[in-house]
PDB file of N, CA and C in Angstrom:
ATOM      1  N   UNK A   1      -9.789  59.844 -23.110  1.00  0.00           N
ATOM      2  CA  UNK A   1     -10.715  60.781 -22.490  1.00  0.00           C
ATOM      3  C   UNK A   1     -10.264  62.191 -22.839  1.00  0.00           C
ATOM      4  N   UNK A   2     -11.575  63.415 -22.842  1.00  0.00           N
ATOM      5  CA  UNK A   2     -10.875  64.548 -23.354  1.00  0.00           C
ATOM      6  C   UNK A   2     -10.265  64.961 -22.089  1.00  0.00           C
ATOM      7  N   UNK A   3      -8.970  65.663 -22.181  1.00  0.00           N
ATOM      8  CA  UNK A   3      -8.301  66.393 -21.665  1.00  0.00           C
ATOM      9  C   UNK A   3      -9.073  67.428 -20.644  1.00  0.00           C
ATOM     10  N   UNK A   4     -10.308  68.086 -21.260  1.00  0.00           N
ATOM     11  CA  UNK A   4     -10.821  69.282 -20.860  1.00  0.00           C
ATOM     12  C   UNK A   4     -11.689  68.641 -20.059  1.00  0.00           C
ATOM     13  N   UNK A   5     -12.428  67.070 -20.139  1.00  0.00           N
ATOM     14  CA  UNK A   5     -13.701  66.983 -19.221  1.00  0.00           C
ATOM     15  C   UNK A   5     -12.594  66.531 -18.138  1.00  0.00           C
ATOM     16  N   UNK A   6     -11.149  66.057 -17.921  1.00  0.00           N
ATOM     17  CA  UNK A   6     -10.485  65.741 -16.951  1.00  0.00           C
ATOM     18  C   UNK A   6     -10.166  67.049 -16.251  1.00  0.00           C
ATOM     19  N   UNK A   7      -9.950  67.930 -16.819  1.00  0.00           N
ATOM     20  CA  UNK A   7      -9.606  69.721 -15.818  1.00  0.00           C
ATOM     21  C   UNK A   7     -10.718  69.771 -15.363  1.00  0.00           C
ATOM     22  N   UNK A   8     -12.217  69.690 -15.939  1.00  0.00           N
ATOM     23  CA  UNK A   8     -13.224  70.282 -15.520  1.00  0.00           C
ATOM     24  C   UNK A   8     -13.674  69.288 -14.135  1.00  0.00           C
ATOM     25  N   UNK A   9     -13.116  67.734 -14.400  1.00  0.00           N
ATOM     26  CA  UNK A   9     -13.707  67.026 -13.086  1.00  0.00           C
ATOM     27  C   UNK A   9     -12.567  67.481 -11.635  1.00  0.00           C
ATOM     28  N   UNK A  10     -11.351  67.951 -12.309  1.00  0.00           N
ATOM     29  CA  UNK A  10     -10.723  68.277 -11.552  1.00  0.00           C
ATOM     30  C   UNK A  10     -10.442  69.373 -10.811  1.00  0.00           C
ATOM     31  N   UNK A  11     -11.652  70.729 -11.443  1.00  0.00           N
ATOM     32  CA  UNK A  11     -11.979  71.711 -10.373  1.00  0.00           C
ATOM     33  C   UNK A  11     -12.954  71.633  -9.560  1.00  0.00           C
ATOM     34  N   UNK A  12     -13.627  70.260 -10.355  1.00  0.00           N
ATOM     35  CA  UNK A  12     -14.966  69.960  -9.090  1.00  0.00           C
ATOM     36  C   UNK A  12     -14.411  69.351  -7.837  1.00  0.00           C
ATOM     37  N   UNK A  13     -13.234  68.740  -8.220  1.00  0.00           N
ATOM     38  CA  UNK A  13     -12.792  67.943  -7.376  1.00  0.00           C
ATOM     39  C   UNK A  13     -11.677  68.887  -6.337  1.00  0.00           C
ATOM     40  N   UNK A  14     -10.906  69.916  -6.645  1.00  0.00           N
ATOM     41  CA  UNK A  14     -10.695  70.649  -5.493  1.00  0.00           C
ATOM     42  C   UNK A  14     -11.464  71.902  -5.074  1.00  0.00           C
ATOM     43  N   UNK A  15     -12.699  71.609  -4.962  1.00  0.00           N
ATOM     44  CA  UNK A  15     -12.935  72.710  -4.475  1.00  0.00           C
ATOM     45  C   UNK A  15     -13.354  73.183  -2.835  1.00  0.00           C
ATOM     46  N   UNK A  16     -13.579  74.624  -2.265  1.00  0.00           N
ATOM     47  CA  UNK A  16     -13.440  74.629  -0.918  1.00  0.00           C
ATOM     48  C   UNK A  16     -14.111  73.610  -0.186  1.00  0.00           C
ATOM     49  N   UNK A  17     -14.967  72.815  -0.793  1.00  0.00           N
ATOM     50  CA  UNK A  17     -15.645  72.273   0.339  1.00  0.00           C
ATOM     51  C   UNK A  17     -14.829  70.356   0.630  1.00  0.00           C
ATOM     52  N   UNK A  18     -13.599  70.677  -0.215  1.00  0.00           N
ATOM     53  CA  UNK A  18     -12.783  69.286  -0.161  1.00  0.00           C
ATOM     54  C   UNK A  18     -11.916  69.782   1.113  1.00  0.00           C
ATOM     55  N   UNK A  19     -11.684  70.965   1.135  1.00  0.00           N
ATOM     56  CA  UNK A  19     -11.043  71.872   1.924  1.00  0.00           C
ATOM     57  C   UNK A  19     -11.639  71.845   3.763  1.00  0.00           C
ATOM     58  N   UNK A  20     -12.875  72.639   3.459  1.00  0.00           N
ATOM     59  CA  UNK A  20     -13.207  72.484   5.038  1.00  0.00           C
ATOM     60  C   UNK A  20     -14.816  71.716   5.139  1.00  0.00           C
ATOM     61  N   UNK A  21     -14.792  71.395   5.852  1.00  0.00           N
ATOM     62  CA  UNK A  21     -15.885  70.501   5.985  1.00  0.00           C
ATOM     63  C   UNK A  21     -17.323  71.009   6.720  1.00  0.00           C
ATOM     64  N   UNK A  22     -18.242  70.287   6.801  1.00  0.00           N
ATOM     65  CA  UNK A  22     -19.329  70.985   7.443  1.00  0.00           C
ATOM     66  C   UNK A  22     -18.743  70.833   8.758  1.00  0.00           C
ATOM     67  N   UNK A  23     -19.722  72.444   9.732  1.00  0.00           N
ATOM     68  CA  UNK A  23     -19.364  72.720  11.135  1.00  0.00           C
ATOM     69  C   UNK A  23     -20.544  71.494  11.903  1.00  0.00           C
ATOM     70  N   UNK A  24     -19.319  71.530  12.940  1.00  0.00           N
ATOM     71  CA  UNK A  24     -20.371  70.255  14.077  1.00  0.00           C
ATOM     72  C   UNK A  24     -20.275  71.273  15.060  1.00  0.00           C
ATOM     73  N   UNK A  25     -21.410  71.006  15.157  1.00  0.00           N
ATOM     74  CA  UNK A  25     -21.500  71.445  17.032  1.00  0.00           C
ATOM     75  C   UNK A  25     -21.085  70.033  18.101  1.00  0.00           C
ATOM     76  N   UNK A  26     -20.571  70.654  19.167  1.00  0.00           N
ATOM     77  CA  UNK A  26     -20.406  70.205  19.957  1.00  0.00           C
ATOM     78  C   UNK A  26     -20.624  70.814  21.499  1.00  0.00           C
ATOM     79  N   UNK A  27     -21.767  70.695  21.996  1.00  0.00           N
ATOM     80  CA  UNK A  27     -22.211  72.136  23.114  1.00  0.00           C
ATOM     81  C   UNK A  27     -21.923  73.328  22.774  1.00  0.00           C
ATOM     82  N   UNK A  28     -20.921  73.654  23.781  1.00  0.00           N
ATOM     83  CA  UNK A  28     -20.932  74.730  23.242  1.00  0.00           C
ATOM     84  C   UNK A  28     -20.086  75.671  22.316  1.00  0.00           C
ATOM     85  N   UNK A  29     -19.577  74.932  21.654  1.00  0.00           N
ATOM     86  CA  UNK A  29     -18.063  74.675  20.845  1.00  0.00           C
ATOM     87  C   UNK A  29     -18.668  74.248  19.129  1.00  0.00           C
ATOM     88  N   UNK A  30     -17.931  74.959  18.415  1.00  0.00           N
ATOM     89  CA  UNK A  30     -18.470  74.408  16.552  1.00  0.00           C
ATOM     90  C   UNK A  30     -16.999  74.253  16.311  1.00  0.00           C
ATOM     91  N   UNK A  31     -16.642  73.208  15.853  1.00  0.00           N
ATOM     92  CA  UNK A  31     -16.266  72.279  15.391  1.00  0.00           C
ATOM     93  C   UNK A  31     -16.005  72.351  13.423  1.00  0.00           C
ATOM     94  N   UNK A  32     -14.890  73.192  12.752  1.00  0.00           N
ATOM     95  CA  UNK A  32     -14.631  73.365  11.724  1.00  0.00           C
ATOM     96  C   UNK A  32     -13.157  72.474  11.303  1.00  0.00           C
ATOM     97  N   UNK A  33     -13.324  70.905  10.561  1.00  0.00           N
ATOM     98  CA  UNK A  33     -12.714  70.342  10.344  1.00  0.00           C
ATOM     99  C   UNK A  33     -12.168  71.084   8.878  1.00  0.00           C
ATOM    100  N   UNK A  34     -10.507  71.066   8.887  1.00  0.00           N
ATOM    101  CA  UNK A  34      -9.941  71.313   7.968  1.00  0.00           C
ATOM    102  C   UNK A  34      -8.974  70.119   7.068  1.00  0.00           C
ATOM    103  N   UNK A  35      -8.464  69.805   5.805  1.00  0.00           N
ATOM    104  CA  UNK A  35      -8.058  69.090   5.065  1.00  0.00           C
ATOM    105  C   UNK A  35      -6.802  69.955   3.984  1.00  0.00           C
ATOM    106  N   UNK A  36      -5.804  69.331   3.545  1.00  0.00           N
ATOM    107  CA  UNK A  36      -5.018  69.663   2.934  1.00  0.00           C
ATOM    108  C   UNK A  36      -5.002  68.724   1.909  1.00  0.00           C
ATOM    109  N   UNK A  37      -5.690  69.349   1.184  1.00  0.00           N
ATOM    110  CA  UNK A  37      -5.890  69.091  -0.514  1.00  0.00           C
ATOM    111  C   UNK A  37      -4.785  69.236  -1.525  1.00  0.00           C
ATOM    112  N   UNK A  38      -4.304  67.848  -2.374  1.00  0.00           N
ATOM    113  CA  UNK A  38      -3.763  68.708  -3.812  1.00  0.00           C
ATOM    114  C   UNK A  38      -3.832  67.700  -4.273  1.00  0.00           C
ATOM    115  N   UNK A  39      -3.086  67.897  -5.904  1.00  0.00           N
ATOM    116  CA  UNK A  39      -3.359  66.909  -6.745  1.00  0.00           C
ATOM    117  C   UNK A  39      -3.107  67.116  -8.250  1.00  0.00           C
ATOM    118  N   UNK A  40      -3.413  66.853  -9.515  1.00  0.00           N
ATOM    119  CA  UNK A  40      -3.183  67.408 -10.821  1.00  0.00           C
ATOM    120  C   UNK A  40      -2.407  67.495 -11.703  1.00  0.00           C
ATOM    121  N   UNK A  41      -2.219  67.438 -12.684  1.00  0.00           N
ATOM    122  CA  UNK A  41      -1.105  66.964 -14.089  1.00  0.00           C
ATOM    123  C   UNK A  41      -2.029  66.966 -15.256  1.00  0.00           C
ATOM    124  N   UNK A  42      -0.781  67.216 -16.357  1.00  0.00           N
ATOM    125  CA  UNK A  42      -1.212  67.494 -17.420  1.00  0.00           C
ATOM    126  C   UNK A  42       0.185  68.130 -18.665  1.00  0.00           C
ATOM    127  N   UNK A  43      -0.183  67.775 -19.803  1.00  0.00           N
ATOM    128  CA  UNK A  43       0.631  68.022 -20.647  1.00  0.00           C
ATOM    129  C   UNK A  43       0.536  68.255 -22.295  1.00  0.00           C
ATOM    130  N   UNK A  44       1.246  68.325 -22.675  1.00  0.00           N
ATOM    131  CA  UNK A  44       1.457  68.252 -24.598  1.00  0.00           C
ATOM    132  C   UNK A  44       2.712  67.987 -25.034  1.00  0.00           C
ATOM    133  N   UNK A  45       2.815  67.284 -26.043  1.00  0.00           N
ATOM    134  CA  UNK A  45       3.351  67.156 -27.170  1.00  0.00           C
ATOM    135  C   UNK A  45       2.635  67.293 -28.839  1.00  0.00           C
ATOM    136  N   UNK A  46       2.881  68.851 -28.885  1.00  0.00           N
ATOM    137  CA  UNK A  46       2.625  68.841 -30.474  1.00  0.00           C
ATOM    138  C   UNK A  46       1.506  69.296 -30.093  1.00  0.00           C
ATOM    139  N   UNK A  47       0.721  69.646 -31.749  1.00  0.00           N
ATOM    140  CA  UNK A  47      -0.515  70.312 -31.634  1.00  0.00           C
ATOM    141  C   UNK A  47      -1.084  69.165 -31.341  1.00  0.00           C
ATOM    142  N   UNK A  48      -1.263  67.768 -32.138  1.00  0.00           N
ATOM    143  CA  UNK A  48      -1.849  66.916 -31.883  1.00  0.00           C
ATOM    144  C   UNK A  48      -2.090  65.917 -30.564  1.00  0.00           C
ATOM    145  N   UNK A  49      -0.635  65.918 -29.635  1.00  0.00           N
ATOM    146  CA  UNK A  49      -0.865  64.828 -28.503  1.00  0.00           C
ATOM    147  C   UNK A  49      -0.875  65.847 -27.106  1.00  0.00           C
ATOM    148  N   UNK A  50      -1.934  65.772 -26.854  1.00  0.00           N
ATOM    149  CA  UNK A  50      -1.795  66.562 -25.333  1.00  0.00           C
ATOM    150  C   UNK A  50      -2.569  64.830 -24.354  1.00  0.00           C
ATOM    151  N   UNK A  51      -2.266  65.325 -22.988  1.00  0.00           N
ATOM    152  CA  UNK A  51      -3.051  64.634 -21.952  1.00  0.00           C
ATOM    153  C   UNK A  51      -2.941  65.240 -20.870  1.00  0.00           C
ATOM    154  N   UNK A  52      -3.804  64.378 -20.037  1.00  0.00           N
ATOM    155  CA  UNK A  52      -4.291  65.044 -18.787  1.00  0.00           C
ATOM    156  C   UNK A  52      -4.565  64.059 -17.752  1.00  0.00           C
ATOM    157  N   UNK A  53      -3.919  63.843 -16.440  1.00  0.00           N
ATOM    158  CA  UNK A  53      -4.270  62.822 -15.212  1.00  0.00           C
ATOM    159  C   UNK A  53      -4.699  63.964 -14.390  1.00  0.00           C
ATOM    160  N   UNK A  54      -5.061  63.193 -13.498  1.00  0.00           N
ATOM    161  CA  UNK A  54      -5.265  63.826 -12.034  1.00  0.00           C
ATOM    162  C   UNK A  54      -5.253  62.847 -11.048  1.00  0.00           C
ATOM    163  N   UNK A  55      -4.754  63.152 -10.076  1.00  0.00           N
ATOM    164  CA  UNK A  55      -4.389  62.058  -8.905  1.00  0.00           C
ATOM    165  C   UNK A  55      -5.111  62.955  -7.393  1.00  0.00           C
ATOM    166  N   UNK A  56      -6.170  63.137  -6.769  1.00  0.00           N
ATOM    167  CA  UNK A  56      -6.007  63.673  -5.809  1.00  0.00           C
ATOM    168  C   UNK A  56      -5.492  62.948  -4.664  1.00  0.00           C
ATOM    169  N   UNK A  57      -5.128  63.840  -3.511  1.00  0.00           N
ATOM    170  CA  UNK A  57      -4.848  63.357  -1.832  1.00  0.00           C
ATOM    171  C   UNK A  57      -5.005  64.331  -0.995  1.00  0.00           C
ATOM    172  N   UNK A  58      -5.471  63.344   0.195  1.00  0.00           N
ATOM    173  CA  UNK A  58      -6.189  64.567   0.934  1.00  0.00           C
ATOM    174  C   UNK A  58      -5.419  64.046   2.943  1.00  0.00           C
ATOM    175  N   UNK A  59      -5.185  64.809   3.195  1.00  0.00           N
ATOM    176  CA  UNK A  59      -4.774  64.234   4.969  1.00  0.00           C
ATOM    177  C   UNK A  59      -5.358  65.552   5.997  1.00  0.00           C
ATOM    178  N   UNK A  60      -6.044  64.868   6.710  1.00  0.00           N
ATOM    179  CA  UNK A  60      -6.257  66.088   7.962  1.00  0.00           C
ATOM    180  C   UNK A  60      -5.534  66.800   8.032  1.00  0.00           C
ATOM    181  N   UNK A  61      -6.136  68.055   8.037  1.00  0.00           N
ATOM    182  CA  UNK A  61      -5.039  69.224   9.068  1.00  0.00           C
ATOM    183  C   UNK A  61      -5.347  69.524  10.157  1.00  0.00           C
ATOM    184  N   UNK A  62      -6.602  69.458  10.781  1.00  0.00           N
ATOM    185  CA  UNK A  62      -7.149  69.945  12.112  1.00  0.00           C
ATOM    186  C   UNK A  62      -8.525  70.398  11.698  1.00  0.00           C
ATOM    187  N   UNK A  63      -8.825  71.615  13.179  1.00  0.00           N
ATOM    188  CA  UNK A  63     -10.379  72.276  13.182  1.00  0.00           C
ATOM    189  C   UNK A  63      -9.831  72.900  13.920  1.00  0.00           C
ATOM    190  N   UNK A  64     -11.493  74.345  13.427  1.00  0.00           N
ATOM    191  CA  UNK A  64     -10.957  75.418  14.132  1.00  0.00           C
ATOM    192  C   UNK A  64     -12.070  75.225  15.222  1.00  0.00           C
ATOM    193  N   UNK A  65     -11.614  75.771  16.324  1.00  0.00           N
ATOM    194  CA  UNK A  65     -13.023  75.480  17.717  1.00  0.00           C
ATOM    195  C   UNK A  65     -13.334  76.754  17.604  1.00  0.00           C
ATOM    196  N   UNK A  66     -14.964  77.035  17.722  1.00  0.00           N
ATOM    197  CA  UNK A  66     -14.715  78.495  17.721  1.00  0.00           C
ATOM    198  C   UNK A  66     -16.287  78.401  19.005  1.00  0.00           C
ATOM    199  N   UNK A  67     -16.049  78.904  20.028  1.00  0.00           N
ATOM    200  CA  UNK A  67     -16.696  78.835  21.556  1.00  0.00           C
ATOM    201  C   UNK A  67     -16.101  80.695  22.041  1.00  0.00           C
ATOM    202  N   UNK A  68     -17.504  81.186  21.829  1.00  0.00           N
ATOM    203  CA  UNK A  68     -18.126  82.005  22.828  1.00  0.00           C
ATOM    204  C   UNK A  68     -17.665  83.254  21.592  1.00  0.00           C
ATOM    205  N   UNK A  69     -17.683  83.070  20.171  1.00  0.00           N
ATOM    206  CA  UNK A  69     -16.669  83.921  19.500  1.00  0.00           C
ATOM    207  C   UNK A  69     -15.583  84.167  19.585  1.00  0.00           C
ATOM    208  N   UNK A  70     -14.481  83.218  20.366  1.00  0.00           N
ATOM    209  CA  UNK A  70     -13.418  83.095  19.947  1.00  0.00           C
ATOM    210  C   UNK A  70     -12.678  82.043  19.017  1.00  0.00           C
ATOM    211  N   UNK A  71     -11.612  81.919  18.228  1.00  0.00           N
ATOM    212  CA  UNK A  71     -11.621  81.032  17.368  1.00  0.00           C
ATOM    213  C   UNK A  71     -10.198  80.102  17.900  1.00  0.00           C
ATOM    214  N   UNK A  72     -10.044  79.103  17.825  1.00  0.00           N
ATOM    215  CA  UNK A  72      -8.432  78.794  18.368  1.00  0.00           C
ATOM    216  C   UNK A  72      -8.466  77.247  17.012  1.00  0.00           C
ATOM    217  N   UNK A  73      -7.534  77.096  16.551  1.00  0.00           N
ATOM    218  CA  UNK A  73      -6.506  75.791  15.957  1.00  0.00           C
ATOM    219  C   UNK A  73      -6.426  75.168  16.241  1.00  0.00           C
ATOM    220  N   UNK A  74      -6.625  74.259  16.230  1.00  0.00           N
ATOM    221  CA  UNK A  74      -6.273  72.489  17.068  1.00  0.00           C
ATOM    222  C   UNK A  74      -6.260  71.659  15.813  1.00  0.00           C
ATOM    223  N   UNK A  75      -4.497  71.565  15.601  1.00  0.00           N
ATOM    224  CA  UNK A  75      -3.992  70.517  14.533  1.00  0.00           C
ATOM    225  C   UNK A  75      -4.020  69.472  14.807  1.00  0.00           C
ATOM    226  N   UNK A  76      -4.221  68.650  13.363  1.00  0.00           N
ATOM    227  CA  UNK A  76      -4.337  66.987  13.605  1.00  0.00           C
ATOM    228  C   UNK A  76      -2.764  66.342  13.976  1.00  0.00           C
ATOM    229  N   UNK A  77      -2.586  65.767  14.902  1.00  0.00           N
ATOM    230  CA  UNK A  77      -1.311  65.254  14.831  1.00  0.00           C
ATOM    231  C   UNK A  77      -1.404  63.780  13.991  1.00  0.00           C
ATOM    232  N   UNK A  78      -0.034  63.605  13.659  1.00  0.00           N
ATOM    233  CA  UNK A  78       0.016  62.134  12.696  1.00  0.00           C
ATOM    234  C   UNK A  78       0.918  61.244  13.796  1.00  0.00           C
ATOM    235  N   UNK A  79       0.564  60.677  13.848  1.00  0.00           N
ATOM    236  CA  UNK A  79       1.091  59.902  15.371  1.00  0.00           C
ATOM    237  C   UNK A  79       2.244  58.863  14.439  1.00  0.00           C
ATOM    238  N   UNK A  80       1.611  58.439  13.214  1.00  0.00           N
ATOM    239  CA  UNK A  80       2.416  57.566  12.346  1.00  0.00           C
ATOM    240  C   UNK A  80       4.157  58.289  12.109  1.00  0.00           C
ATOM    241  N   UNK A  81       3.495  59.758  12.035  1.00  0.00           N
ATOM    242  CA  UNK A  81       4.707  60.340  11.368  1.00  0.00           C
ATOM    243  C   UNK A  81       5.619  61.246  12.648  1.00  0.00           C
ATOM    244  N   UNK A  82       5.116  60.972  13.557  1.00  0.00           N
ATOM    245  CA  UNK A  82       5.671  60.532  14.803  1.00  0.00           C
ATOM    246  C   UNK A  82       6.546  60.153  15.234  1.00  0.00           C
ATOM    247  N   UNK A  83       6.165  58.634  15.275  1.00  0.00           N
ATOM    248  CA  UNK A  83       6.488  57.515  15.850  1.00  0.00           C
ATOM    249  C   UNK A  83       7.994  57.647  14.751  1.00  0.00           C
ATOM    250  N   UNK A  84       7.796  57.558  13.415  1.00  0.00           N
ATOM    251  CA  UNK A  84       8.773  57.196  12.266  1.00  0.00           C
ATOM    252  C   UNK A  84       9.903  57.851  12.429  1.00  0.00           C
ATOM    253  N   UNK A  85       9.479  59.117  13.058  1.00  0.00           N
ATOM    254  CA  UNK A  85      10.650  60.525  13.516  1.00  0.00           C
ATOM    255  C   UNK A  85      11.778  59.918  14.849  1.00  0.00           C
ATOM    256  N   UNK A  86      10.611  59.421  15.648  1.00  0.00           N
ATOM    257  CA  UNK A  86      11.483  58.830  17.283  1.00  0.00           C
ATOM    258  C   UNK A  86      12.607  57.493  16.360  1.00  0.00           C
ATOM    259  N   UNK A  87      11.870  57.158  15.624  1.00  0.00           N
ATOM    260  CA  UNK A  87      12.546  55.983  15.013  1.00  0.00           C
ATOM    261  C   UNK A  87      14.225  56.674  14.453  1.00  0.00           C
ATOM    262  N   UNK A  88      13.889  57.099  13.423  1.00  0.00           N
ATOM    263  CA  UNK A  88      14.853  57.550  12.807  1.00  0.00           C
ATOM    264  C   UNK A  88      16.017  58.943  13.948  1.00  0.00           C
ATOM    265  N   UNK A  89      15.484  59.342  14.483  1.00  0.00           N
ATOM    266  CA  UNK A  89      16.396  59.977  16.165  1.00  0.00           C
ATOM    267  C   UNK A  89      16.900  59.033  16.703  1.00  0.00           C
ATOM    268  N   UNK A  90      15.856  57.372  17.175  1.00  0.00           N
ATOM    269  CA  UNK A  90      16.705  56.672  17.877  1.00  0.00           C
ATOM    270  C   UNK A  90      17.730  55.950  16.789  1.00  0.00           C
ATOM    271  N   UNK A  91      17.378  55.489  15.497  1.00  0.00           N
ATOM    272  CA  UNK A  91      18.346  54.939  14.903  1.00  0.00           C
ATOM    273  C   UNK A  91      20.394  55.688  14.591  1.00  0.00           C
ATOM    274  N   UNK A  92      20.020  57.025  14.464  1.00  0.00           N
ATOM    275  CA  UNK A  92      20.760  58.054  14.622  1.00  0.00           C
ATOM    276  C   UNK A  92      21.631  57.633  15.643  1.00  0.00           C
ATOM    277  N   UNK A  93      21.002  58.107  16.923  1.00  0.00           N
ATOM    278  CA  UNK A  93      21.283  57.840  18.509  1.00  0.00           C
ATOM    279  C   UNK A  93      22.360  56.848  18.534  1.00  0.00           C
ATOM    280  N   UNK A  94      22.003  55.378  18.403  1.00  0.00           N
ATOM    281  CA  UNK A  94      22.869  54.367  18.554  1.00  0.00           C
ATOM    282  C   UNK A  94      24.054  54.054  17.423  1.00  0.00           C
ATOM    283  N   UNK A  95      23.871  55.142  16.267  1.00  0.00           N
ATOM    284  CA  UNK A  95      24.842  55.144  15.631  1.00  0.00           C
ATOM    285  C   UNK A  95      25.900  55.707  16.373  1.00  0.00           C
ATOM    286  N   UNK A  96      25.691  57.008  16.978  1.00  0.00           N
ATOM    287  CA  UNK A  96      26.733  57.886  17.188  1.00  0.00           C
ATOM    288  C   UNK A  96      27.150  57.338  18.697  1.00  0.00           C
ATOM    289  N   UNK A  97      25.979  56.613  19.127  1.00  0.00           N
ATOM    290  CA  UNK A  97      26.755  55.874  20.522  1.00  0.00           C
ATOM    291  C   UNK A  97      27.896  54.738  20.242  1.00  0.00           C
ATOM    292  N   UNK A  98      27.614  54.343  19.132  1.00  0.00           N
ATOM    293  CA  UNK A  98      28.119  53.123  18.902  1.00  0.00           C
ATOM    294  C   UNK A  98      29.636  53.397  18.774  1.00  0.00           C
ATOM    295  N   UNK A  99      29.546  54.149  17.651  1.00  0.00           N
ATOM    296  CA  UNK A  99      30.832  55.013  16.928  1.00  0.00           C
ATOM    297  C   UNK A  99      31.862  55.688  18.234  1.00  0.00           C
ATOM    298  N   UNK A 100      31.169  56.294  18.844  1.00  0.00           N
ATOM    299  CA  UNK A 100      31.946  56.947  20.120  1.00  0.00           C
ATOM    300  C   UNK A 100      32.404  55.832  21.158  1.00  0.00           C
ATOM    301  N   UNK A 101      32.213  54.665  21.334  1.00  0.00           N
ATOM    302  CA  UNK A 101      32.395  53.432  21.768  1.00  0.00           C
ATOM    303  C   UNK A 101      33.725  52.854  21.059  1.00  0.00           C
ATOM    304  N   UNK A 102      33.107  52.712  20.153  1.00  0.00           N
ATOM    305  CA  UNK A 102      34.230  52.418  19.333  1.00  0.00           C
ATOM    306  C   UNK A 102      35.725  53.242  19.199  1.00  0.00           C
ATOM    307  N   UNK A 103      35.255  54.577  19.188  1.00  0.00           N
ATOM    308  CA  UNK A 103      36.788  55.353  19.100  1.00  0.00           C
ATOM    309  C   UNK A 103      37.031  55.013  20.713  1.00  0.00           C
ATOM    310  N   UNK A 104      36.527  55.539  21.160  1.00  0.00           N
ATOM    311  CA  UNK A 104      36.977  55.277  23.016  1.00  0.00           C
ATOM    312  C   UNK A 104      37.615  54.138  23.476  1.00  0.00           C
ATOM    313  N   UNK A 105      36.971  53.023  23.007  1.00  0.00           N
ATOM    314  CA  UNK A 105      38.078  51.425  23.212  1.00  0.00           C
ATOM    315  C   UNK A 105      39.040  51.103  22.027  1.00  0.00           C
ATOM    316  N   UNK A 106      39.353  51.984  20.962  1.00  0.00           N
ATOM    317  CA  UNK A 106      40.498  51.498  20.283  1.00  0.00           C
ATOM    318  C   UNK A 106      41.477  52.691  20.992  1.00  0.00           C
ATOM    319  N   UNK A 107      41.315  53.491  21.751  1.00  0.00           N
ATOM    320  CA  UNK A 107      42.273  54.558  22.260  1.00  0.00           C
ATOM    321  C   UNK A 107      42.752  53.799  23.578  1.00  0.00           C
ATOM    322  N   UNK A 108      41.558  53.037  24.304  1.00  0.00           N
ATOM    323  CA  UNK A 108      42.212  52.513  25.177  1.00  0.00           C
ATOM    324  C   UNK A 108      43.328  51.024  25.117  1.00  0.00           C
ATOM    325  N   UNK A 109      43.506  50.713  24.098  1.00  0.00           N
ATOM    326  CA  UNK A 109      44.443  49.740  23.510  1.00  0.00           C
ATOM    327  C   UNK A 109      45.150  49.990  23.436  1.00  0.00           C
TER     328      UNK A 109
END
């Protein structure tokens, strides 16, 4: 595939509206969902061998609420990346409990 129709699908492909999304209403509140976009590669060797991928990914970031003309942030939380965090704190945790256990009953010997 040419190189150039892969850049060219690939500015169609980030552009602002991969970014923020159409506004919802919600009474009396609009509703501006946001996304964190990226993606892209590309290279050469020589005059003759160039190429070009593109990989996009996209994960929530939030919306902006915007009620009565004021505007406020409300980020997406990742509950996955979360949970993985408590994980890796508690795995931590019982290391250093363990370890301190351990020095404490070979002192008492």
């Amino acid at each position: 595939m040419d190189p150039q129709v892969v850049l060219s699908n690939a500015q169609d492909a980030m552009s602002v509206r991969r970014v923020f999304g159409d506004p919802v209403q919600a009474g009396d509140v609009t509703l501006l969902p946001v996304a964190v976009v990226g993606g892209g590669g590309g290279g050469s060797k020589g005059a003759d061998q160039a190429g070009a991928g593109f990989g996009l990914s996209a994960r929530p970031a939030g919306v902006f609420a915007i009620r009565n003309g004021e505007v406020r942030w409300r980020p997406a939380v990742n509950v996955n990346r979360a949970i993985a965090g408590g994980q890796i704190v508690g795995v931590v945790a019982i290391g250093v409990v363990g370890s301190l256990a351990m020095r404490w009953l070979s002192r008492r010997s």
